[in-house]
Protein backbone atom coordinates (compact mmCIF):
# COMPACT_ATOMS: atom_id res chain seq x y z
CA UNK A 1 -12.34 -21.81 14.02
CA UNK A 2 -11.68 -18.34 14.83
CA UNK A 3 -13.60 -15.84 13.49
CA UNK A 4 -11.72 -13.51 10.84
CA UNK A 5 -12.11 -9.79 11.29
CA UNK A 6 -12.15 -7.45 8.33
CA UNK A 7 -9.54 -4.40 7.87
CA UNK A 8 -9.15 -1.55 5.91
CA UNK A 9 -6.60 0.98 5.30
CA UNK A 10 -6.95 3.89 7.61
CA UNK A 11 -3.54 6.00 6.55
CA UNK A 12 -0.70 5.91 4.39
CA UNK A 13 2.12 7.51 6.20
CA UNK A 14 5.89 8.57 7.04
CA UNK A 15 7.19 6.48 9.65
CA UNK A 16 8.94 8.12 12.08
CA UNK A 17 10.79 5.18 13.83
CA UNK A 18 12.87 4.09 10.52
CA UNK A 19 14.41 6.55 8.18
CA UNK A 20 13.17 5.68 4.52
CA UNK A 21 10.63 4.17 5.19
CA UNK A 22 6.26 4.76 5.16
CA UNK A 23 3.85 3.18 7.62
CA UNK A 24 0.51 1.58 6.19
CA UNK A 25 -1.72 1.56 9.20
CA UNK A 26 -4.92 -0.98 9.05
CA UNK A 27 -7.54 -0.68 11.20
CA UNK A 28 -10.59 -3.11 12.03
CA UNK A 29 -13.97 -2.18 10.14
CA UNK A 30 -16.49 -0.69 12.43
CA UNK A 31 -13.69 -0.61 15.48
CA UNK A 32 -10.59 1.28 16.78
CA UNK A 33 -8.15 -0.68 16.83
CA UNK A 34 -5.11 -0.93 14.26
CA UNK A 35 -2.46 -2.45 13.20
CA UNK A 36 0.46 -0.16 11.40
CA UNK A 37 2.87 -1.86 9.33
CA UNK A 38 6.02 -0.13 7.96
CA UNK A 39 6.68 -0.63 4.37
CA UNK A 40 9.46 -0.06 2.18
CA UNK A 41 9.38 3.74 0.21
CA UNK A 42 8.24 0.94 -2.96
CA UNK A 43 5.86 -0.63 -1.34
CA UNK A 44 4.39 2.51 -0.29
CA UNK A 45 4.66 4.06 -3.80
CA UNK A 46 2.69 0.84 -5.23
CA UNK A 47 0.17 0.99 -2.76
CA UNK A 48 -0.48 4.92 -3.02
CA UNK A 49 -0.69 4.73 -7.07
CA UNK A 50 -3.07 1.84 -6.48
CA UNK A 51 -5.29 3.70 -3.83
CA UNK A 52 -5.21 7.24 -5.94
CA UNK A 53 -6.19 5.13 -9.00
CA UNK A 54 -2.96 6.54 -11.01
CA UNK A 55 -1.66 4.60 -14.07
CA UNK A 56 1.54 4.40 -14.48
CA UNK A 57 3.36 4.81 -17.63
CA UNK A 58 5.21 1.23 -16.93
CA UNK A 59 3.07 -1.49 -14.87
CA UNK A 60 4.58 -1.74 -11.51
CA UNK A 61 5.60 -5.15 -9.90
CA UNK A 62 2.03 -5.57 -8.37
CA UNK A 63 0.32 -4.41 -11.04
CA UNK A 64 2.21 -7.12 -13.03
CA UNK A 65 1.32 -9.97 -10.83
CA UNK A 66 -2.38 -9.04 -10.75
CA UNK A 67 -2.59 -9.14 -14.34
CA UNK A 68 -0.52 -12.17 -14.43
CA UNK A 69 -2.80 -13.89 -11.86
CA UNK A 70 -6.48 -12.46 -14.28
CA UNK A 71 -4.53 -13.59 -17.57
CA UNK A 72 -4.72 -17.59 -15.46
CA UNK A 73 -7.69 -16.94 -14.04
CA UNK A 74 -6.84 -16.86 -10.31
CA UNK A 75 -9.10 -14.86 -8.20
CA UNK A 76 -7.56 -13.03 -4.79
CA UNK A 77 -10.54 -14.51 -3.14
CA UNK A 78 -8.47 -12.49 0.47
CA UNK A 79 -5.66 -11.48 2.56
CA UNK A 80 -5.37 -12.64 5.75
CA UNK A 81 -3.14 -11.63 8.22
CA UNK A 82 -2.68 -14.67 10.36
CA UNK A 83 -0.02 -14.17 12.68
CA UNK A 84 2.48 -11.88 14.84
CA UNK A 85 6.03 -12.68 15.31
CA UNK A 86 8.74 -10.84 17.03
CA UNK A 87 7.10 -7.64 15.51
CA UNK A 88 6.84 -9.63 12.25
CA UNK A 89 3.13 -9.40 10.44
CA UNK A 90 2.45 -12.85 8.27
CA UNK A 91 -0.18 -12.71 5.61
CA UNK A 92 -1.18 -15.16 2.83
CA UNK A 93 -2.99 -14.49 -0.08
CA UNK A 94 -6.08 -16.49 -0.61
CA UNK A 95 -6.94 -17.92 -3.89
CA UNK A 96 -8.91 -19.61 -6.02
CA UNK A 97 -8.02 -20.73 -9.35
CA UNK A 98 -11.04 -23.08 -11.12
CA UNK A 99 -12.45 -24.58 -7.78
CA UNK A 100 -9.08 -25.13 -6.24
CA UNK A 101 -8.00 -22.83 -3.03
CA UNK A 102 -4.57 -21.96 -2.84
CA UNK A 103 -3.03 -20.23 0.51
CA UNK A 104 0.12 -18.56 -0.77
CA UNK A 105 2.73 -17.13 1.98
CA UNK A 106 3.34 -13.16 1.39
CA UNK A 107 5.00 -10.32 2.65
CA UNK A 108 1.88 -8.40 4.27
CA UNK A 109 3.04 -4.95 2.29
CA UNK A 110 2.83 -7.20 -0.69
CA UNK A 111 -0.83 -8.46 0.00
CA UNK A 112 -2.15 -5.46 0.42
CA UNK A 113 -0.96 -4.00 -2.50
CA UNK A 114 -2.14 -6.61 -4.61
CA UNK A 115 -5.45 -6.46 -2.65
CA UNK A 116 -5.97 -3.06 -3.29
CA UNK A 117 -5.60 -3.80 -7.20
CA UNK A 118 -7.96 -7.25 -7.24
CA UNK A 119 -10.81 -4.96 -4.87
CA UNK A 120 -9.76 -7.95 -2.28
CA UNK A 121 -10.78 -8.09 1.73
CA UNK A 122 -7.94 -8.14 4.02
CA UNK A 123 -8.94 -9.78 7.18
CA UNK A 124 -6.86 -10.89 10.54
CA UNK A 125 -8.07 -12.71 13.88
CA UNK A 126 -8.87 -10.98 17.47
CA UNK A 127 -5.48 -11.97 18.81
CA UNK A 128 -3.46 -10.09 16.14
CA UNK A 129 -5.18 -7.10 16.82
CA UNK A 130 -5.14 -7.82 20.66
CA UNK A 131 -1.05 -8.46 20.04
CA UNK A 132 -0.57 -5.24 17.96
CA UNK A 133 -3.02 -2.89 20.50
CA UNK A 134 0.53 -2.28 22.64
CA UNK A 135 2.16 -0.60 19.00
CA UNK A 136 0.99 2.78 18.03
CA UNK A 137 1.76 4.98 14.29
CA UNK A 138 5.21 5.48 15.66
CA UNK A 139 6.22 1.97 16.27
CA UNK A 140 4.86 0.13 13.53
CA UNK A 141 6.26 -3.33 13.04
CA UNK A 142 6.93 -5.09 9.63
CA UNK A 143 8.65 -4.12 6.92
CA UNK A 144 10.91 -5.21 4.21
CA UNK A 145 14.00 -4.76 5.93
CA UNK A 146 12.69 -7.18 8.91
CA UNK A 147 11.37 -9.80 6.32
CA UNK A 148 15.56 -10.58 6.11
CA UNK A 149 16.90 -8.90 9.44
CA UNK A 150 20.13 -10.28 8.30
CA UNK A 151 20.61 -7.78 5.78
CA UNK A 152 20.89 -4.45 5.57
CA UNK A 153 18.90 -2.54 3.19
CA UNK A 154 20.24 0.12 0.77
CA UNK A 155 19.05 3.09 1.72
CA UNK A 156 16.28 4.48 -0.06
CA UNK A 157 15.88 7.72 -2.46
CA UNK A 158 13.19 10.14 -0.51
CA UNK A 159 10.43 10.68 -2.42
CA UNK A 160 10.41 13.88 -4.86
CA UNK A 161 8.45 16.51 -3.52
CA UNK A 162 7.42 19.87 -5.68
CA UNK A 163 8.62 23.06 -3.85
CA UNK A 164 6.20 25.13 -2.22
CA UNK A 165 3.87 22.39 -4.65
CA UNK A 166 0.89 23.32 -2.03
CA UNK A 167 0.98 26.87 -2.66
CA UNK A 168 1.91 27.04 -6.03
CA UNK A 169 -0.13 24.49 -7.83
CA UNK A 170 -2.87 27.02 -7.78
CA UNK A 171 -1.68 29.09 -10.50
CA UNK A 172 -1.54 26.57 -12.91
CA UNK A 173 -4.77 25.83 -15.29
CA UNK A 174 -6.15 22.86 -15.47
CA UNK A 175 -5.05 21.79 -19.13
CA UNK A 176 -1.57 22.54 -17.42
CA UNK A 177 -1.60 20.29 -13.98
CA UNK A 178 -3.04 18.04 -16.85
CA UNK A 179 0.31 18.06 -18.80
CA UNK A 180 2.30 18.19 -15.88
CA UNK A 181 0.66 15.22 -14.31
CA UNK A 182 1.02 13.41 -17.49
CA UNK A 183 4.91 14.06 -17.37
CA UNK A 184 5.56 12.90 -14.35
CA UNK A 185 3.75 9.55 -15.07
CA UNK A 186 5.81 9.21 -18.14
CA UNK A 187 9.16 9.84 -15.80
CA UNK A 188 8.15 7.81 -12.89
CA UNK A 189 7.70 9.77 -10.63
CA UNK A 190 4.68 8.78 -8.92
CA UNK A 191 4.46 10.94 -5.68
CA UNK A 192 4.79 14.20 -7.57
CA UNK A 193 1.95 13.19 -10.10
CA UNK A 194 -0.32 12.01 -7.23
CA UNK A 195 0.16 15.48 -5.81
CA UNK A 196 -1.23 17.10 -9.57
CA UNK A 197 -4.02 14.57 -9.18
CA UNK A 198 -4.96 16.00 -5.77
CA UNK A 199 -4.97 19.37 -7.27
CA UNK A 200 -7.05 18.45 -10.04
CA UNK A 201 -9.49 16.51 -7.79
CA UNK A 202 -9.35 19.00 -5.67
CA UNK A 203 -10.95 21.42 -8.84
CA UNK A 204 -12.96 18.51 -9.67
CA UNK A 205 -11.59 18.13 -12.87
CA UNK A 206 -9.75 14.35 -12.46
CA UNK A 207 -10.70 11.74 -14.44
């Protein structure tokens, strides 16, 4: 049996390759090598509210299925990423409900999303990594649009983005970004909230 390697999530990024869309890049624990995966602008909004800890005013889909999966008592015991296809990442989700280990088949963007919620390992085997060594951060492989290459996916809305929100968050007060953040929760808009949390991190004031 091959030995399973554990992964972790190294950067959460544009992709340059494929308009609307973000690459999640995973790279082995302890090593160099990585395997970047393009998500959906979705998928990359669930998994950056997970990993920056923001709650959402509405649970997202992956926040749903976690909860749906504690409320029956099935643990995300791991996600393994078990093979490479014609640029296609396959993952299954690992679980254990009462004794009784269940391999589900998932979209790989969808594992680790849910991973990231249930504080599950994400593992694959040597000859995935060996396999994706020849792609680099601007030729990631797998995404939603290749999970059904038949059809075309609607584009996309880019991500809202504050103007100048680098510069200017400065001026606000903390009570403010505090308000502001809160706001943008409440309107969904998950990328301009995560960039008040990194302000008020950044003043050391987040919860």
């Amino acid at each position: 049996m091959m030995n399973k390697i554990p992964l972790e999530i190294v950067a959460l990024s544009s992709s340059v390759t494929q308009l609307q869309s973000y690459a999640v890049v995973l790279g082995e624990v302890g090593g160099l090598r990585r395997i970047p995966i393009v998500i959906g602008s979705y998928e990359a909004q669930s998994i950056a509210v997970a990993l920056e800890q923001i709650k959402p005013a509405r649970p997202l889909t992956h926040d749903l299925m976690s909860s749906v999966m504690s409320s029956f008592n099935i643990e995300l015991v791991e996600v393994v990423i078990y093979k490479l296809s014609e640029g296609i990442f396959y993952a299954q989700l690992v679980c254990n409900r009462e004794g009784a280990v269940m391999e589900i088949d998932s979209r790989t963007s969808d594992a680790v999303a849910l991973a990231i919620r249930c504080g599950s390992p994400i593992y694959t085997y040597e000859n995935i990594l060996n396999e994706a060594a020849g792609f680099t951060e601007e030729q990631p492989t797998d995404s939603a649009a290749l999970d059904n290459p038949a059809k075309t996916p609607e584009p996309s809305p880019k991500p809202k983005k504050a103007t100048g929100a680098k510069s200017s968050l400065s001026h606000y007060t903390i009570a403010e970004l505090q308000d502001m953040m809160q706001k943008a929760l409440d309107n969904e808009d998950y990328d301009l909230a995560i960039q008040f949390r990194d302000e008020l991190k950044a003043r050391g004031a987040a919860e």
